[in-house]
N, C-alpha and C. Protein backbone atom coordinates (compact mmCIF):
# COMPACT_ATOMS: atom_id res chain seq x y z
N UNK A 1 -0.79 -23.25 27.92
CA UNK A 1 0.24 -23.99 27.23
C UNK A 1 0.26 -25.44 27.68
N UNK A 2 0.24 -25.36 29.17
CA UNK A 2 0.20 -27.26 29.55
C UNK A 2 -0.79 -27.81 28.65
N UNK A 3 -1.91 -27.94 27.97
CA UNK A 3 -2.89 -28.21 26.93
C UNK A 3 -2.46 -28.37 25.84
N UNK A 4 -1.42 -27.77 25.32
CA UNK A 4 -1.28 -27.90 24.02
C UNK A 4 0.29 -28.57 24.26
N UNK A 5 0.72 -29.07 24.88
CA UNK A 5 1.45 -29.11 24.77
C UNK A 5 1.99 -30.69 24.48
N UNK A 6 1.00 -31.34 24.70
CA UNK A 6 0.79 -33.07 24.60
C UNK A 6 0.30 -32.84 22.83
N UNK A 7 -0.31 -31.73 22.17
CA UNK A 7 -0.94 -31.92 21.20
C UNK A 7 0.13 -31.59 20.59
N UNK A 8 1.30 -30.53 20.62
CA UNK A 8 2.18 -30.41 19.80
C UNK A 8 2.86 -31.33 19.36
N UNK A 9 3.43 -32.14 20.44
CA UNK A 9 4.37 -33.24 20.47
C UNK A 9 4.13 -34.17 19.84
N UNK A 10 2.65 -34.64 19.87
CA UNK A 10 2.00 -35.74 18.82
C UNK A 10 2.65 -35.11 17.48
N UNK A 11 2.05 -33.50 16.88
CA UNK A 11 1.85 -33.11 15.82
C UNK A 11 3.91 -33.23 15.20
N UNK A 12 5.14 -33.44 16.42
CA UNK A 12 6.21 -33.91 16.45
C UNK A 12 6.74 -32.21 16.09
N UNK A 13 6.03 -30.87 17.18
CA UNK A 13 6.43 -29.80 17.13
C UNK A 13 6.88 -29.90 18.52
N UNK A 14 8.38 -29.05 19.22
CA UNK A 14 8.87 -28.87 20.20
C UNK A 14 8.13 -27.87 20.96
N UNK A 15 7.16 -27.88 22.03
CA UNK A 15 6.69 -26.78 22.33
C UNK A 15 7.10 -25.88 23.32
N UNK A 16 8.85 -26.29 23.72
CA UNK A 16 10.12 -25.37 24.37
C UNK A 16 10.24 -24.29 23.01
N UNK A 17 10.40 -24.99 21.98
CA UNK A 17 11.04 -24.41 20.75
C UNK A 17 10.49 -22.71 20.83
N UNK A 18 11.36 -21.53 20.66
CA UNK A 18 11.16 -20.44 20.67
C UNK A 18 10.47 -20.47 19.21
N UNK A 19 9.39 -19.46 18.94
CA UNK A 19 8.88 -19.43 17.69
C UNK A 19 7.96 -18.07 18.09
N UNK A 20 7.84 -17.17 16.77
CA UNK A 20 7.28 -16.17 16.60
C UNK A 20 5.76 -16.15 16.71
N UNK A 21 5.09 -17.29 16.51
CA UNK A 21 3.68 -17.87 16.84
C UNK A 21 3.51 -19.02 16.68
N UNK A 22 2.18 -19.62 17.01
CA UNK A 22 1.82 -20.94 17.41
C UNK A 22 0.44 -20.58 16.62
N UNK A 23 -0.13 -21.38 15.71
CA UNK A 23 -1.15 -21.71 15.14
C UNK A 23 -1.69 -23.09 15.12
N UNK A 24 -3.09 -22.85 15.09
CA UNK A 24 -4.16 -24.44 15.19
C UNK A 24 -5.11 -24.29 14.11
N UNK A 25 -4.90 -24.35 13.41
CA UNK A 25 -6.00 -24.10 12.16
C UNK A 25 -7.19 -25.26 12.19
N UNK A 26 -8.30 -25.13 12.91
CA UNK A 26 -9.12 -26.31 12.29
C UNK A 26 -10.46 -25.98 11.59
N UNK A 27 -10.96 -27.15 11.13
CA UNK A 27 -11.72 -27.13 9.83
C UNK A 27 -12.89 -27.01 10.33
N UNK A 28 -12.52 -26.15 11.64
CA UNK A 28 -14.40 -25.88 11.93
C UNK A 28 -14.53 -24.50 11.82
N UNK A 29 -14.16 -24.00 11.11
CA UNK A 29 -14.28 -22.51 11.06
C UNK A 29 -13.99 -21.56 12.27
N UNK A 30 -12.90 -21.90 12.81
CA UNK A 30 -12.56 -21.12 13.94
C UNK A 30 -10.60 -21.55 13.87
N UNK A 31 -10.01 -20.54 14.19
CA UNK A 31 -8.62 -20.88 14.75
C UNK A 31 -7.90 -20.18 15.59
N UNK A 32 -7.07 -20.93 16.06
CA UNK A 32 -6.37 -20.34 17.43
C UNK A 32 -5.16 -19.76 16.65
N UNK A 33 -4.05 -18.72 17.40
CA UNK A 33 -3.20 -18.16 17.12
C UNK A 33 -2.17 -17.56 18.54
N UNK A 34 -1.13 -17.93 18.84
CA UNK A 34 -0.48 -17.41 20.42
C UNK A 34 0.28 -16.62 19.69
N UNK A 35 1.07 -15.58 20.78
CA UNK A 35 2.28 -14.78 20.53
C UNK A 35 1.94 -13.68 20.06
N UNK A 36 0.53 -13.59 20.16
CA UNK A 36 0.18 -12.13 18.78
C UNK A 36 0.50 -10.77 19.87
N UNK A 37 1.07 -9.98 20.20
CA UNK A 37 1.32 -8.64 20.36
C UNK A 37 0.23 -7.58 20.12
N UNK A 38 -0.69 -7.62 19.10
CA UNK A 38 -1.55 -6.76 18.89
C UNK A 38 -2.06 -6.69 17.47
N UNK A 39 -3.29 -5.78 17.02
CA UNK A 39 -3.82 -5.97 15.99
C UNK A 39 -3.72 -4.91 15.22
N UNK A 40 -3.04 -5.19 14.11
CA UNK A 40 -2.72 -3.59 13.09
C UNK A 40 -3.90 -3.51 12.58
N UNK A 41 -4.76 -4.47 11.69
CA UNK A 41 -5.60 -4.06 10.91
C UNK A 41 -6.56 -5.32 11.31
N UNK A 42 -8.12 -4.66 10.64
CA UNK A 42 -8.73 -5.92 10.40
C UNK A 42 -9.83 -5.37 9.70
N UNK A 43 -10.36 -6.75 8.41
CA UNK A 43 -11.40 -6.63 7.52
C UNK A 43 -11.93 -7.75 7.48
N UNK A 44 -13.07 -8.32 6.76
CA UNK A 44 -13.49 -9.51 6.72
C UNK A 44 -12.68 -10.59 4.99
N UNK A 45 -11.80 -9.81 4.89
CA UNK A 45 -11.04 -10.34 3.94
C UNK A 45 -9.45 -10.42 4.97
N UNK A 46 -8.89 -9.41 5.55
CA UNK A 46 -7.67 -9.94 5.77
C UNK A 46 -7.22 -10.00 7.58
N UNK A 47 -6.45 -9.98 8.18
CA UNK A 47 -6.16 -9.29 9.42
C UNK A 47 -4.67 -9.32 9.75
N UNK A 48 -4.29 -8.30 10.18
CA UNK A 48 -3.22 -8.22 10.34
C UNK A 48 -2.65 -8.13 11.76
N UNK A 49 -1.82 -8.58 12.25
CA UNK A 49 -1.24 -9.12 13.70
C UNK A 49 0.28 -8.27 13.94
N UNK A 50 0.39 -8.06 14.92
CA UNK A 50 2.13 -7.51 15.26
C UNK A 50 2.62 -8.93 16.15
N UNK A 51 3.68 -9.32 15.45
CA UNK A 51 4.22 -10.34 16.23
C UNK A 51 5.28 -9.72 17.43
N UNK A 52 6.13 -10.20 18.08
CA UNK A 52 7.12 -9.93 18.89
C UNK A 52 8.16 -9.22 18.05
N UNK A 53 8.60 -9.94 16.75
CA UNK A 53 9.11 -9.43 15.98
C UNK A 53 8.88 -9.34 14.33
N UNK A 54 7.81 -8.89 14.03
CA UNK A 54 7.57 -8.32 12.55
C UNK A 54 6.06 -8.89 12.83
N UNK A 55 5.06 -9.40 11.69
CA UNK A 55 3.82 -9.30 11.64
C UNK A 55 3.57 -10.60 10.49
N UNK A 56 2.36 -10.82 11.35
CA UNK A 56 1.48 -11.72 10.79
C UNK A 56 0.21 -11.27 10.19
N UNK A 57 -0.18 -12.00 8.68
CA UNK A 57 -1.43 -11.45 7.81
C UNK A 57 -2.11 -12.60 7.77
N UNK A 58 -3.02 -12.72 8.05
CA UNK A 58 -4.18 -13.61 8.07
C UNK A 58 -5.44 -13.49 6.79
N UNK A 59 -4.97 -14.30 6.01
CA UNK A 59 -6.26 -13.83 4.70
C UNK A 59 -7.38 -14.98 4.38
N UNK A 60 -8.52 -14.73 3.93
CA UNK A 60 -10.00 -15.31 3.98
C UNK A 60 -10.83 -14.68 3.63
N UNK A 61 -11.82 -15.35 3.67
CA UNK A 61 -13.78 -14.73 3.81
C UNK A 61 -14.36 -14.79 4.74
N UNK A 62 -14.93 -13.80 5.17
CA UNK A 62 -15.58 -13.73 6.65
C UNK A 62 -14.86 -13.80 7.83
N UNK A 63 -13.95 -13.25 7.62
CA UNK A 63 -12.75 -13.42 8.79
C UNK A 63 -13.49 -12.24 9.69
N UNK A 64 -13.48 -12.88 11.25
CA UNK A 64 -13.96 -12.08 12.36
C UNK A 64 -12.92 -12.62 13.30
N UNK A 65 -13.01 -11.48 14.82
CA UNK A 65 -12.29 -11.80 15.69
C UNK A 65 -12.98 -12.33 16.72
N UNK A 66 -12.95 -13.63 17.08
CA UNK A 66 -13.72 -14.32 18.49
C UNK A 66 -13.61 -14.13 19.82
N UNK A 67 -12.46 -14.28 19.95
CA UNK A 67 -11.53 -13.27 21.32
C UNK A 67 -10.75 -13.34 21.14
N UNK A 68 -9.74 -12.63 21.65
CA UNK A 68 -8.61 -11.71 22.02
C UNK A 68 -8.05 -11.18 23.18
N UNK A 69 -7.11 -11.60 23.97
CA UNK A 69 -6.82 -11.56 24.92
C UNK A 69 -5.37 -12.40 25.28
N UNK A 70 -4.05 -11.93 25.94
CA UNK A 70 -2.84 -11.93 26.85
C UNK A 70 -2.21 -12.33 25.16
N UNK A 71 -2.30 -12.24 24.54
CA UNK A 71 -1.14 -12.67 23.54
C UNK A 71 -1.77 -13.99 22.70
N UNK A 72 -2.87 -14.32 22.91
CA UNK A 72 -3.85 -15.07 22.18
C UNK A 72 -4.70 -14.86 21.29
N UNK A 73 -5.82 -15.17 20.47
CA UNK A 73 -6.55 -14.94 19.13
C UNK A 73 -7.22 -15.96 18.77
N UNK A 74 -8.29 -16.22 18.59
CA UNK A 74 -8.81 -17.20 17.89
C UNK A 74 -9.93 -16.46 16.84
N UNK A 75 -9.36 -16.75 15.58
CA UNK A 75 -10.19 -16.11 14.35
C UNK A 75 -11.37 -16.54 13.77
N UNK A 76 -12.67 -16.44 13.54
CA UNK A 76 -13.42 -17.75 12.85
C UNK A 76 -13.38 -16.92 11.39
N UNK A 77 -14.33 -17.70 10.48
CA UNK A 77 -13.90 -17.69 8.96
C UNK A 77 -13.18 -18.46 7.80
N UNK A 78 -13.44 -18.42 7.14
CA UNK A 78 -12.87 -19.56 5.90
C UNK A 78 -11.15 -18.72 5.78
N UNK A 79 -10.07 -19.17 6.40
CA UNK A 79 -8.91 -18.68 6.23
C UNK A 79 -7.87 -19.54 5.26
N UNK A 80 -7.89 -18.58 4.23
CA UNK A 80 -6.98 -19.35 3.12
C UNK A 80 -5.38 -19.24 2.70
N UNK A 81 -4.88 -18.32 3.61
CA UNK A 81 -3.61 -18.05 3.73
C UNK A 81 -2.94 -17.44 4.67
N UNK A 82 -2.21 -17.51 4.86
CA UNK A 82 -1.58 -16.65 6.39
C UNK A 82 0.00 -16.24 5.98
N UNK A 83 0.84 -15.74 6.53
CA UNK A 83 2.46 -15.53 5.80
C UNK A 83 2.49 -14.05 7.01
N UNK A 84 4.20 -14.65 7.16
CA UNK A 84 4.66 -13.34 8.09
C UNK A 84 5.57 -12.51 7.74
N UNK A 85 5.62 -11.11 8.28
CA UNK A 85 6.81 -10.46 7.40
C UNK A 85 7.49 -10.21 8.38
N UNK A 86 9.12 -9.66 8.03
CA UNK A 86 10.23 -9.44 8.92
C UNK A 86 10.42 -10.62 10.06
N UNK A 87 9.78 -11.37 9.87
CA UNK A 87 10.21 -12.24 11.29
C UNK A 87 11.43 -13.07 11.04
């Protein structure tokens, strides 16, 4: 978090601010994702995430998982939508 946390502030996001996840989407075919809880599903079209409280869907082409690990994610793939439910 100390890392991102100079980058949020630029981007003029609070990175005290409580939030259900933290996303970095960049245009190199890879993205970061914090807060994730665990993985309900996954295809190379969608993936699905358990947040703390309700779930995150991750949708694209060629969506793979890069690593995974303490509540982190970084996805590569052309990702064209994302949206959370119950949160």
């Amino acid at each position: 978090m100390e890392f991102f946390a100079p980058v949020l502030k630029k981007l003029g996001i609070d990175a005290a601010a409580p939030a259900p996840y933290r996303a970095l989407i960049s245009g190199n075919g890879f993205s970061y994702f914090e807060n994730i809880k665990g993985i309900k599903s996954y295809s190379a079209e969608e993936i699905s995430l358990f947040l703390k409280r309700g779930e995150l869907r991750v949708r694209g082409s060629g969506l793979t998982i890069e690593k995974y690990a303490l509540g982190d994610i970084v996805i590569g793939g052309r990702i064209t939508a994302f949206e959370t439910a119950g949160v």
